[in-house]
N, C-alpha and C. Protein backbone atom coordinates (compact mmCIF):
# COMPACT_ATOMS: atom_id res chain seq x y z
N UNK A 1 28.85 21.63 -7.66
CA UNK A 1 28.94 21.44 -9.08
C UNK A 1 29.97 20.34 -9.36
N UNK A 2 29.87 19.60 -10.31
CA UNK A 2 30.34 18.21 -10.69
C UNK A 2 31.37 18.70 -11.84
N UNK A 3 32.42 18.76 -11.97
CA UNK A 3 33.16 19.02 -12.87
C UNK A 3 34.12 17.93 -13.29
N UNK A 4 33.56 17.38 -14.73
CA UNK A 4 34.25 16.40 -15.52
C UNK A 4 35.64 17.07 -16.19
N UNK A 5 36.68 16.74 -16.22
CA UNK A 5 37.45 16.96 -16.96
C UNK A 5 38.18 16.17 -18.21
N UNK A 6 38.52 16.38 -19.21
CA UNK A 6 38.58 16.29 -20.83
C UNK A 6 39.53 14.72 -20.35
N UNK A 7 39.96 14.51 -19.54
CA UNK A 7 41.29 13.21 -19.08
C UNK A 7 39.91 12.26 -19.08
N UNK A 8 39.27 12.39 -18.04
CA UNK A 8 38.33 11.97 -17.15
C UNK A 8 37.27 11.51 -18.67
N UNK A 9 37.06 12.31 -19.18
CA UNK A 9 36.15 11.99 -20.78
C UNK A 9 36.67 10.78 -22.03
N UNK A 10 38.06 11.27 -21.59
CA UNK A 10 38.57 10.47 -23.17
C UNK A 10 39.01 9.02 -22.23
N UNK A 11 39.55 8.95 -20.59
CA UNK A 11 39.82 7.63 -20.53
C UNK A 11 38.32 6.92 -20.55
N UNK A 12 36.90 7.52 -19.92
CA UNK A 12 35.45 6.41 -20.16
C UNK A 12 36.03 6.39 -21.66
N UNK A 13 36.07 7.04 -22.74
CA UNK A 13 35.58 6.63 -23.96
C UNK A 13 36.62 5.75 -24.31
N UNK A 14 38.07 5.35 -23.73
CA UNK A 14 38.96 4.45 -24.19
C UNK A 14 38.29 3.17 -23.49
N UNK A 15 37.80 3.30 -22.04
CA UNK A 15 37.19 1.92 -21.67
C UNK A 15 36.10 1.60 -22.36
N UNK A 16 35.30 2.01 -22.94
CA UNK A 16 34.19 1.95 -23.82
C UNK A 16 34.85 1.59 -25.22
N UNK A 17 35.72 1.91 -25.52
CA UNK A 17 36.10 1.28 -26.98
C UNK A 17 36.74 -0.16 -27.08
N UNK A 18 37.59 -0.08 -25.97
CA UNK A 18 38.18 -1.12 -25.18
C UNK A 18 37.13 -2.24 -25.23
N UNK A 19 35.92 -2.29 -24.39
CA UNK A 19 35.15 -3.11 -24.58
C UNK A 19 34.58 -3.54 -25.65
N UNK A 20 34.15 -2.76 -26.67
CA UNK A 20 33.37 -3.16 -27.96
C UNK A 20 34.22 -3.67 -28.98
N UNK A 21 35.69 -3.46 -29.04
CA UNK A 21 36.55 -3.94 -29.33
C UNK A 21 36.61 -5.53 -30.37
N UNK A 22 35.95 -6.39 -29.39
CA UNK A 22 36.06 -7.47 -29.55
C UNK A 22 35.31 -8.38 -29.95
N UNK A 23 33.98 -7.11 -30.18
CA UNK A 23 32.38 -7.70 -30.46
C UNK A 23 33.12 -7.81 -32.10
N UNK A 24 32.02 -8.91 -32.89
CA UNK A 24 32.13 -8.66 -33.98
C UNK A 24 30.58 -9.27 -34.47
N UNK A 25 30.62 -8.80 -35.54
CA UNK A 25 28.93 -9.04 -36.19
C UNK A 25 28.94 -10.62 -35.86
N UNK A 26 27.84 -11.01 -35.88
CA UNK A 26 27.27 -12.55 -36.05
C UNK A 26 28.10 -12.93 -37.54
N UNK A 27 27.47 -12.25 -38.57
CA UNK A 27 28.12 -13.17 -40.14
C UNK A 27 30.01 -13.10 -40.01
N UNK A 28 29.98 -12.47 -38.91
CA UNK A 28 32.14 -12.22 -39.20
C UNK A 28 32.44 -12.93 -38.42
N UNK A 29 31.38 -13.90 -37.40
CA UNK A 29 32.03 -14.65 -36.33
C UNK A 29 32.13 -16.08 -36.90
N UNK A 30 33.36 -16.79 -36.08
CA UNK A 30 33.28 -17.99 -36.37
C UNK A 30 32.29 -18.98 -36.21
N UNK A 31 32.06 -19.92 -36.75
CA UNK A 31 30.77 -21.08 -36.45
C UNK A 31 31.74 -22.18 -35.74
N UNK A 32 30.94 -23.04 -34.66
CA UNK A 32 31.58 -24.22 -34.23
C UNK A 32 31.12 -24.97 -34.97
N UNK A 33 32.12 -26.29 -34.70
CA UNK A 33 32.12 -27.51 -35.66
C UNK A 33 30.85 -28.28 -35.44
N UNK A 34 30.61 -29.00 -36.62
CA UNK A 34 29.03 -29.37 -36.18
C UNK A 34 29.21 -30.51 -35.08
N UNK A 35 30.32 -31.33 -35.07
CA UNK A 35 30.10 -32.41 -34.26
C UNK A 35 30.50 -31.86 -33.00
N UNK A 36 30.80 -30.55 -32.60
CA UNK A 36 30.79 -30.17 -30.65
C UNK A 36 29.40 -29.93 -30.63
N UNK A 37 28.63 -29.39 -31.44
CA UNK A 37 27.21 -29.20 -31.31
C UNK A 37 25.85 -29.91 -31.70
N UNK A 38 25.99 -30.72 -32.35
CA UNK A 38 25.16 -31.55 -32.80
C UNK A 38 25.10 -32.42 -31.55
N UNK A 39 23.26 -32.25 -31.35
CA UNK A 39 23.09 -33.43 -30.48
C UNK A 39 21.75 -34.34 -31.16
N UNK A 40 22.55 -35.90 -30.59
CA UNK A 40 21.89 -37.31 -31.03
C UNK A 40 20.33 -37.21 -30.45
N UNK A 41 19.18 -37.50 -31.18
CA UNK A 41 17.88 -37.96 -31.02
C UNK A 41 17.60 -38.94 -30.24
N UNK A 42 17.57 -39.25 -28.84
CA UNK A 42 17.57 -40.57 -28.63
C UNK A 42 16.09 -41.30 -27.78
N UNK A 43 15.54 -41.70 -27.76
CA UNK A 43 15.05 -42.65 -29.50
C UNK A 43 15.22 -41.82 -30.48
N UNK A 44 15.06 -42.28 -31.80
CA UNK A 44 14.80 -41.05 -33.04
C UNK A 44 13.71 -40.89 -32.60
N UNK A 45 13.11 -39.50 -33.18
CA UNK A 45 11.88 -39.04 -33.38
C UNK A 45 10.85 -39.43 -34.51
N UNK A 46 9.88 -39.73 -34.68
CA UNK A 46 8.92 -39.38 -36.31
C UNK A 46 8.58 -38.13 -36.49
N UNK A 47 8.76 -37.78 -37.34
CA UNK A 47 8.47 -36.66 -38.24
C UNK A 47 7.27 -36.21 -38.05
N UNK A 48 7.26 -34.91 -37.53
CA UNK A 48 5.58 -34.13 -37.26
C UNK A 48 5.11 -33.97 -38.56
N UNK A 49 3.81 -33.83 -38.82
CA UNK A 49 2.67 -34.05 -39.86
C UNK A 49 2.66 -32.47 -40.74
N UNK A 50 3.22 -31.51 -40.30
CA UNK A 50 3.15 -30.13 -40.42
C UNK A 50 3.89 -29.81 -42.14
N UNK A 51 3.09 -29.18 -42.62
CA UNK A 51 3.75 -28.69 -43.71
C UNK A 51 4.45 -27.83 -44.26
N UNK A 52 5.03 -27.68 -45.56
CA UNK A 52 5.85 -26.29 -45.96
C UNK A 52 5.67 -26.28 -47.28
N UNK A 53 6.05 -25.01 -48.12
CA UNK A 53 5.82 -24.47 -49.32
C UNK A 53 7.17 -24.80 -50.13
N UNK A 54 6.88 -25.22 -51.69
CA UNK A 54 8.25 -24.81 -52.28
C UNK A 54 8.04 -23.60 -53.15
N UNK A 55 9.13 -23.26 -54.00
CA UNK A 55 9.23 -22.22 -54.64
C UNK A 55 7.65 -21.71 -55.65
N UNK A 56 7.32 -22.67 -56.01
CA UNK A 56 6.04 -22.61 -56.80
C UNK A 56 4.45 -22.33 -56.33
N UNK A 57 4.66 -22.52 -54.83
CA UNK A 57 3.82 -22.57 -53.60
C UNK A 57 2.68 -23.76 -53.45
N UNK A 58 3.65 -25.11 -54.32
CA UNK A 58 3.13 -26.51 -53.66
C UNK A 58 3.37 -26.83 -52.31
N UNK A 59 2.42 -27.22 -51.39
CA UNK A 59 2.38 -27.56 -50.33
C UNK A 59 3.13 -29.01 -50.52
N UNK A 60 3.54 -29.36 -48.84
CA UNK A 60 4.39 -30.77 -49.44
C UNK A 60 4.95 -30.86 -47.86
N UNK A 61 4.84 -31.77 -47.31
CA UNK A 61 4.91 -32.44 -45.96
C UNK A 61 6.38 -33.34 -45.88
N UNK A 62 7.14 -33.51 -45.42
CA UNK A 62 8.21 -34.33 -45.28
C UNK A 62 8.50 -35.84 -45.74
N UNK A 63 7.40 -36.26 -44.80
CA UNK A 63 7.34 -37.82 -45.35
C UNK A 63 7.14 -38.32 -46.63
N UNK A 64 6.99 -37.07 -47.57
CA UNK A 64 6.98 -37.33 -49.05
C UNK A 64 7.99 -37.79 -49.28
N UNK A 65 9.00 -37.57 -48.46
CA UNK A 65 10.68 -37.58 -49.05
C UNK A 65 11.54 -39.17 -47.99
N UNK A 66 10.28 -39.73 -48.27
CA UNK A 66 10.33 -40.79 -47.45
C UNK A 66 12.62 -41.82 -48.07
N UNK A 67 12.77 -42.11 -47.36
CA UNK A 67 13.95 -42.93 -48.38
C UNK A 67 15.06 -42.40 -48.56
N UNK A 68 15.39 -40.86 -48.79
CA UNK A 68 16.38 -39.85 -48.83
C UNK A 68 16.42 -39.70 -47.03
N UNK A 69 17.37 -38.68 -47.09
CA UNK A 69 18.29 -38.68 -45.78
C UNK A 69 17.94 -36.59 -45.96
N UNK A 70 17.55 -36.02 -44.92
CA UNK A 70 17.04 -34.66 -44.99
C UNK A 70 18.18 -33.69 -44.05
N UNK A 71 18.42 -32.74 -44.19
CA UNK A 71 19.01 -31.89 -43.43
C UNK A 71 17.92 -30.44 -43.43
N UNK A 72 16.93 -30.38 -42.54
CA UNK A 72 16.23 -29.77 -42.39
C UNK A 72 16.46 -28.64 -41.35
N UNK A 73 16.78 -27.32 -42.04
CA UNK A 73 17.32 -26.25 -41.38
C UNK A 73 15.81 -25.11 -41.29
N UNK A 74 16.02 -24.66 -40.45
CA UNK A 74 14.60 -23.59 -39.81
C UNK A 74 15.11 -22.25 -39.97
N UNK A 75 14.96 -21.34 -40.31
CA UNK A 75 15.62 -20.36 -40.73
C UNK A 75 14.88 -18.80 -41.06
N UNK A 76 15.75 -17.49 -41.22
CA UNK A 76 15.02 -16.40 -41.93
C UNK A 76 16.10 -15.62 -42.50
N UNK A 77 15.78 -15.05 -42.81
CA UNK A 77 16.49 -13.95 -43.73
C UNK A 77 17.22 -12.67 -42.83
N UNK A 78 16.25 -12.21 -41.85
CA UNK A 78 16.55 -11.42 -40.90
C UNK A 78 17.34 -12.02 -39.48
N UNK A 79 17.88 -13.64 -39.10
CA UNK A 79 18.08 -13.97 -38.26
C UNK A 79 20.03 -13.74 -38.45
N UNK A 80 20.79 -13.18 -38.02
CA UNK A 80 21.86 -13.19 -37.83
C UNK A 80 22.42 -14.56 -38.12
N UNK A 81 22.61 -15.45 -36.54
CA UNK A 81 23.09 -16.44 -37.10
C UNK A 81 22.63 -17.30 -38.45
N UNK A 82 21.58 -17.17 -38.85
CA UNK A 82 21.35 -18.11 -39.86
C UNK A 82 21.87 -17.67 -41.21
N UNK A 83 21.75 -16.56 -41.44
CA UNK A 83 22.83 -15.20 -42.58
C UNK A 83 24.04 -16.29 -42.18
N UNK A 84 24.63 -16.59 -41.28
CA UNK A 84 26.21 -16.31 -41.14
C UNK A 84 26.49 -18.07 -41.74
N UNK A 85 25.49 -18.60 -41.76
CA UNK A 85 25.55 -20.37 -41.60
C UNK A 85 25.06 -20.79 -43.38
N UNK A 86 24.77 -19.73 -43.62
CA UNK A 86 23.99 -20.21 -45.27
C UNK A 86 24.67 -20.85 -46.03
N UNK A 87 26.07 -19.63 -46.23
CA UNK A 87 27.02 -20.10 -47.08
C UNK A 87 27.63 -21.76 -46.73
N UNK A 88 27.79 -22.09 -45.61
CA UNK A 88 28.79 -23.51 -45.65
C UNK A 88 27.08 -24.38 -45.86
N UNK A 89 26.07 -23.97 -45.31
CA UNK A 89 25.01 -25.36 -45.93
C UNK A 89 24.77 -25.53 -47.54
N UNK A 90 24.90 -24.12 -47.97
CA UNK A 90 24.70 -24.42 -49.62
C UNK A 90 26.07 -25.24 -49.64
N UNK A 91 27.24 -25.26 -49.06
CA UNK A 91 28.43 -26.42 -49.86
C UNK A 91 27.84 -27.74 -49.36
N UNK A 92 27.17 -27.64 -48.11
CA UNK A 92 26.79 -28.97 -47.62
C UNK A 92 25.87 -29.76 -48.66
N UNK A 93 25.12 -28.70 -48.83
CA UNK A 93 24.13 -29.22 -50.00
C UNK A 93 24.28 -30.06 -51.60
N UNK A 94 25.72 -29.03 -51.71
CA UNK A 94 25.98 -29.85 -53.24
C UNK A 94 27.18 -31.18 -52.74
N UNK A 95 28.02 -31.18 -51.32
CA UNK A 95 28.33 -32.54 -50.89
C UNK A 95 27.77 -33.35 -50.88
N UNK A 96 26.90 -33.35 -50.39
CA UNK A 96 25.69 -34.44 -49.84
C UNK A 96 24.27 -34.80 -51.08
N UNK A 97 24.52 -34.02 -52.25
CA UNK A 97 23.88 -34.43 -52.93
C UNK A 97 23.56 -35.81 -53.60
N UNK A 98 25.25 -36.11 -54.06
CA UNK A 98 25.37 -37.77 -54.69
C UNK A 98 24.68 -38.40 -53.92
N UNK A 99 24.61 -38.17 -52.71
CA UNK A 99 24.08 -39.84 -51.58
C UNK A 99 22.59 -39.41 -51.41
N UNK A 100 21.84 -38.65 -51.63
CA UNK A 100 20.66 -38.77 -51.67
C UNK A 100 20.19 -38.30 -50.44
N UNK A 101 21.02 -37.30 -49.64
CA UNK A 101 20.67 -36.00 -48.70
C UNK A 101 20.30 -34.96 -49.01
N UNK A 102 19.21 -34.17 -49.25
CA UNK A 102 19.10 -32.87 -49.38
C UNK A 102 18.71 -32.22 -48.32
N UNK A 103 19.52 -30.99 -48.39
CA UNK A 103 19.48 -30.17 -47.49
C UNK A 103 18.24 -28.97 -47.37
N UNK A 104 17.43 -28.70 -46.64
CA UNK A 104 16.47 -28.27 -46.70
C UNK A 104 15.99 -27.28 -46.24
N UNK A 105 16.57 -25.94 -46.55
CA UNK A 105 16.24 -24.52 -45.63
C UNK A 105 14.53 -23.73 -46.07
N UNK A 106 14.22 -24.17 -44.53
CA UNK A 106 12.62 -23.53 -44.24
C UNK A 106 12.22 -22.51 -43.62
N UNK A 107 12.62 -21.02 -44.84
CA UNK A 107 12.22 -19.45 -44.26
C UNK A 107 10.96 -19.44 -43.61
N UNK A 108 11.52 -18.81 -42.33
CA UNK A 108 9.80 -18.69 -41.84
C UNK A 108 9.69 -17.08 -41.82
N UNK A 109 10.36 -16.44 -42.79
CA UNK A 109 10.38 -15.18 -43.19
C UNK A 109 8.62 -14.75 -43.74
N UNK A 110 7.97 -13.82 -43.62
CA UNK A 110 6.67 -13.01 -43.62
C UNK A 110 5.99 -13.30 -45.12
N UNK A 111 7.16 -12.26 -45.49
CA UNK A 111 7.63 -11.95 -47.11
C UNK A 111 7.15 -13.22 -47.91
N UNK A 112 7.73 -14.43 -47.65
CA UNK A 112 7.49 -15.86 -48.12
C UNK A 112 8.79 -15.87 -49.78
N UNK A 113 8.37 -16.43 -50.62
CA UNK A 113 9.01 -16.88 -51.57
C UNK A 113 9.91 -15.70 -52.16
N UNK A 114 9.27 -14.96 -52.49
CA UNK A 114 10.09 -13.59 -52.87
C UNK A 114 10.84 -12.80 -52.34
N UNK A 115 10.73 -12.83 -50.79
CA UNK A 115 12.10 -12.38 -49.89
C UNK A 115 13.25 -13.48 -50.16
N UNK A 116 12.85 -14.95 -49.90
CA UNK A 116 14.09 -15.94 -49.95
C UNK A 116 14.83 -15.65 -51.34
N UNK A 117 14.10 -15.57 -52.68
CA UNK A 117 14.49 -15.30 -53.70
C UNK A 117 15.26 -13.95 -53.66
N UNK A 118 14.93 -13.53 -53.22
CA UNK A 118 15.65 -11.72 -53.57
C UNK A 118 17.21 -12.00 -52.30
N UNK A 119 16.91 -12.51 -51.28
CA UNK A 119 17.85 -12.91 -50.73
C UNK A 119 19.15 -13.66 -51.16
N UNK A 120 18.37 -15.20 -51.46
CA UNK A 120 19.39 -15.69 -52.28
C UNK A 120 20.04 -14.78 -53.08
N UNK A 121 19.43 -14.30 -54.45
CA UNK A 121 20.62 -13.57 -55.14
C UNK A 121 21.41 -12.08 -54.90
N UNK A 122 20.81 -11.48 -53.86
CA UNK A 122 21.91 -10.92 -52.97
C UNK A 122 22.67 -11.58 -52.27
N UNK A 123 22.74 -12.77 -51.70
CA UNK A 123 24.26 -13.09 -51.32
C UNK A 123 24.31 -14.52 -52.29
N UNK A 124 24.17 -14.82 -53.06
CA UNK A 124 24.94 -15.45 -54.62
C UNK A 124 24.47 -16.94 -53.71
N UNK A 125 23.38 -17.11 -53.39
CA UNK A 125 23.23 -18.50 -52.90
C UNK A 125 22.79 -18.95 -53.94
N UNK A 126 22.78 -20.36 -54.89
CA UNK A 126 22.51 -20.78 -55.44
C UNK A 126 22.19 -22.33 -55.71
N UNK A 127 22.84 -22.90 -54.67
CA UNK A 127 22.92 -24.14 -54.01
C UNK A 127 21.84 -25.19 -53.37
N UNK A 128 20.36 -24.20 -53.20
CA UNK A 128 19.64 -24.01 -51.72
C UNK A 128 18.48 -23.59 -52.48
N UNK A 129 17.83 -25.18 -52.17
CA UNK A 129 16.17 -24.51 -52.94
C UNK A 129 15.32 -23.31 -52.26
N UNK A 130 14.50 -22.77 -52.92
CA UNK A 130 13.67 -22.27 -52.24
C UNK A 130 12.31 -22.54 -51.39
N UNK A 131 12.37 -22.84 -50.42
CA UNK A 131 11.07 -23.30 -49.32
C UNK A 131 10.80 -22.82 -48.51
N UNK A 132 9.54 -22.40 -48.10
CA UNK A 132 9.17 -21.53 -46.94
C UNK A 132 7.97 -22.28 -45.95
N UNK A 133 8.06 -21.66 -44.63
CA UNK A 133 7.43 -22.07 -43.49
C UNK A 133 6.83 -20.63 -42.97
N UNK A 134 6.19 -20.12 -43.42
CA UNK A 134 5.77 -18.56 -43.18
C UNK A 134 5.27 -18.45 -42.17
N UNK A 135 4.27 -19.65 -41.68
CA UNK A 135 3.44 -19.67 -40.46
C UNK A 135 4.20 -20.09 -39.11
N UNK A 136 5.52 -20.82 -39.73
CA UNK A 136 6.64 -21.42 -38.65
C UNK A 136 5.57 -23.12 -37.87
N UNK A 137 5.05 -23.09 -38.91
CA UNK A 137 4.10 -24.22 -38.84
C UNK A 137 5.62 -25.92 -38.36
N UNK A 138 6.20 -25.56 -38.97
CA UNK A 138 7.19 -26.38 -38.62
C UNK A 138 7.75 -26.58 -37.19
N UNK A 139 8.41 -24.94 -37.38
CA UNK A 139 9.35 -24.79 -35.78
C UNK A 139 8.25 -25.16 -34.55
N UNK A 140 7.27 -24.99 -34.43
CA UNK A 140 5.97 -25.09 -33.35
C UNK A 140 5.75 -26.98 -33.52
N UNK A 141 5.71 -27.20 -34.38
CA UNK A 141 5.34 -29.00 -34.20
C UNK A 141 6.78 -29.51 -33.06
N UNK A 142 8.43 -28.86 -34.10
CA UNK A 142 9.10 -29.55 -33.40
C UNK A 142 9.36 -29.23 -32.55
N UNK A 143 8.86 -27.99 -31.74
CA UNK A 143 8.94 -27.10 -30.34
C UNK A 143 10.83 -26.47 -30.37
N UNK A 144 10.73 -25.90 -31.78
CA UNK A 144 11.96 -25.41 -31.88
C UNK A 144 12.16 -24.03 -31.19
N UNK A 145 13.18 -24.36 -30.32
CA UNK A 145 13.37 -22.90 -29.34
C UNK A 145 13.86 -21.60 -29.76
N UNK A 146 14.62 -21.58 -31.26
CA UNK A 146 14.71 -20.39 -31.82
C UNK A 146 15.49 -20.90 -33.29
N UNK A 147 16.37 -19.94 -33.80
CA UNK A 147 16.74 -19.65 -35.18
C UNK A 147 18.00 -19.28 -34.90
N UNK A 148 19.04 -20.18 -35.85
CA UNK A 148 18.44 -21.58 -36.42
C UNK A 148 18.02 -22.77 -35.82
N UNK A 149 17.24 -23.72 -36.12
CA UNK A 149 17.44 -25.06 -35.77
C UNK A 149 17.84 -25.82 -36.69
N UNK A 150 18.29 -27.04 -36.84
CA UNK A 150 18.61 -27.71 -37.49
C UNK A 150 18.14 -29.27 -37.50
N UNK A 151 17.75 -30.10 -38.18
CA UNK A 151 17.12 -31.27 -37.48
C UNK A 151 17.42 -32.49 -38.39
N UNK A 152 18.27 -33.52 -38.43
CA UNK A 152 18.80 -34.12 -39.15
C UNK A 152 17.47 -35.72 -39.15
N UNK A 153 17.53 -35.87 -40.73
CA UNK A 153 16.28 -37.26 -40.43
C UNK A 153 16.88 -38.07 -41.44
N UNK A 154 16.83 -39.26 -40.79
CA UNK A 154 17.54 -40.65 -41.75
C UNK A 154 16.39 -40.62 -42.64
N UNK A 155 16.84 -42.18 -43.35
CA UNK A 155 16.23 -42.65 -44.53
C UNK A 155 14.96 -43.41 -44.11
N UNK A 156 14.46 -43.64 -42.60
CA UNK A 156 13.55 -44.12 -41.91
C UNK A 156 12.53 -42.75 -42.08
N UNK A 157 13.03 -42.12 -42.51
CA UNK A 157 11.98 -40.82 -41.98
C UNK A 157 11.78 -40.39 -39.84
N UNK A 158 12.83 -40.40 -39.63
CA UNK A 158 12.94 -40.01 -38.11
C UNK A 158 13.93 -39.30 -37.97
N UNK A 159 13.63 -38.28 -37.10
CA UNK A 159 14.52 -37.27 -36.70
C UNK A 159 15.61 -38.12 -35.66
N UNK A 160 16.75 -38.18 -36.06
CA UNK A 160 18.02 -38.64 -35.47
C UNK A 160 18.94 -37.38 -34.91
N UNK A 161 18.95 -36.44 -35.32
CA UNK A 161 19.69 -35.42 -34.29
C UNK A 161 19.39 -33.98 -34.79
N UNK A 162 19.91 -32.87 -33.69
CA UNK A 162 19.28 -31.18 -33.84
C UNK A 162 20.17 -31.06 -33.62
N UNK A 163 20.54 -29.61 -34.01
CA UNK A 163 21.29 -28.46 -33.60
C UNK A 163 20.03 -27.24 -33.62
N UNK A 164 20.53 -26.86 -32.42
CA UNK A 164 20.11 -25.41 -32.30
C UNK A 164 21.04 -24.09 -32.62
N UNK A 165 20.92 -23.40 -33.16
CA UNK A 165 22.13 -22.17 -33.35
C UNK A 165 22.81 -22.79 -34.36
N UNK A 166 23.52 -21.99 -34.84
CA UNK A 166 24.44 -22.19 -36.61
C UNK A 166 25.80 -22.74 -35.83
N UNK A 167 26.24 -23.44 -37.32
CA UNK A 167 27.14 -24.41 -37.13
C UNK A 167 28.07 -24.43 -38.94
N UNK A 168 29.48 -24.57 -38.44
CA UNK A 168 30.22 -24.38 -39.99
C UNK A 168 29.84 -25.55 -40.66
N UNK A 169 28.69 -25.92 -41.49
CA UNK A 169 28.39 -27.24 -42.42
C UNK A 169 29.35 -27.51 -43.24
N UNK A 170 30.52 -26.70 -43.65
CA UNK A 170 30.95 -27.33 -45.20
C UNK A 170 32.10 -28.35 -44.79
N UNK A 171 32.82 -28.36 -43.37
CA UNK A 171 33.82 -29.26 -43.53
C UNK A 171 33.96 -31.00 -43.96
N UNK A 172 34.69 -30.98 -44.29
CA UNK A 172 34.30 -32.40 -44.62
C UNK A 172 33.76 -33.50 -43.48
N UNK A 173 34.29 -33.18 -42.40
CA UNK A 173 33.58 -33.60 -41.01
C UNK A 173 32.21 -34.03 -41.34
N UNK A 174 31.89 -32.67 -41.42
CA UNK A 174 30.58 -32.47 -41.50
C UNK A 174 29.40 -33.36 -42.65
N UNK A 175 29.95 -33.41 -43.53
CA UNK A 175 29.33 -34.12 -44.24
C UNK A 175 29.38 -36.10 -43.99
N UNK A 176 30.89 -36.19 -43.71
CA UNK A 176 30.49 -38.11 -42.77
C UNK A 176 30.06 -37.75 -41.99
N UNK A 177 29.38 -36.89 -40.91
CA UNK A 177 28.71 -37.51 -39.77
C UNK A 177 27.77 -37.18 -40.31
N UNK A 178 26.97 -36.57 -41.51
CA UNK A 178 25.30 -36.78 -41.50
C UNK A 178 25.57 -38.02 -42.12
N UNK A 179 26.37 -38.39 -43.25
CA UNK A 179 26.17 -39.21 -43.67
C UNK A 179 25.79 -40.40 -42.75
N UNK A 180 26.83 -40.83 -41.67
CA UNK A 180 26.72 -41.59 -40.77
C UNK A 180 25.36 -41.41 -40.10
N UNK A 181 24.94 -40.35 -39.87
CA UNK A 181 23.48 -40.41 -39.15
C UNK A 181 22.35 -40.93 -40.29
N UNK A 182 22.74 -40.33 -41.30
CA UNK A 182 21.05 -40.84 -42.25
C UNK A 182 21.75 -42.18 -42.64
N UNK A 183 22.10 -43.03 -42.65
CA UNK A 183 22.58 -44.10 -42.76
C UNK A 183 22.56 -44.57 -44.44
């Protein structure tokens, strides 16, 4: 017979607390800076042909937005990191507005327009149009490996650089180097 004793119980459960200790949710963790993670397009890319929805459920393809400078984020509602990254892209969004960057988050959430909506105003986003990719018709053209991606496109209409995984957008950093990338 195997006899545990009450010492023997509470030190596993101190090494067990010990360990979890240090976990913390995705939205409570820090984001790295975009420029350790951001990587350059090289050649740029052109823009896949694939479409997305806006709030009204007009269809509408990228290259419409031919001339502006895009920050095209891939995203859901249910993805951890992308929850944790929202808040600094909506500041990115109203930075980068004057120069003719918009920032562009594409739920590929089920739900479609009315989850992003009900989302947004549970966490007070307001910054951050509403657009959806339901079919992930997007992430599949650009062979995006998961959520988030991120995909930065000059005023050429070409993808000049990605991030994969969330990144703190609001520093001011952050906003000269897209600038510097969409030229």
């Amino acid at each position: 017979m195997i006899s545990i004793s009450r010492r023997t119980i509470l030190a596993g459960g101190a090494t067990l607390a010990a360990a979890l200790a240090p976990r913390k949710p995705w939205a409570a963790r820090e984001l790295p800076d975009l420029a350790a993670v951001l990587k350059p397009t090289n050649p740029p890319a052109d823009l896949p042909a694939a479409s997305f929805f806006d709030a009204a459920g007009k269809e509408h393809r990228l290259v419409e937005f031919g001339g502006s400078g895009m920050v095209v984020n891939l995203w859901a509602t249910w993805c951890a990191p992308c929850v944790a990254e929202m808040p600094s892209l909506a500041e990115l969004s109203v930075t980068l507005a004057p120069h003719d960057i918009a920032v562009m988050p594409l739920s590929s959430d089920r739900g479609g327009v009315e989850t992003v909506r009900q989302w947004y105003k549970d966490h007070n986003v307001t910054a951050l149009p509403v657009l959806t990719d339901p079919k992930g018709t997007l992430a599949r053209a650009w062979e995006a490996r998961g959520l988030p991606t991120t995909v930065i496109v000059d005023r050429h209409g070409r993808e000049v650089a990605r991030l994969e995984g969330g990144a703190d957008w609001s520093k001011p950093e952050s906003a000269m180097l897209i600038r510097a990338l969409v030229g």
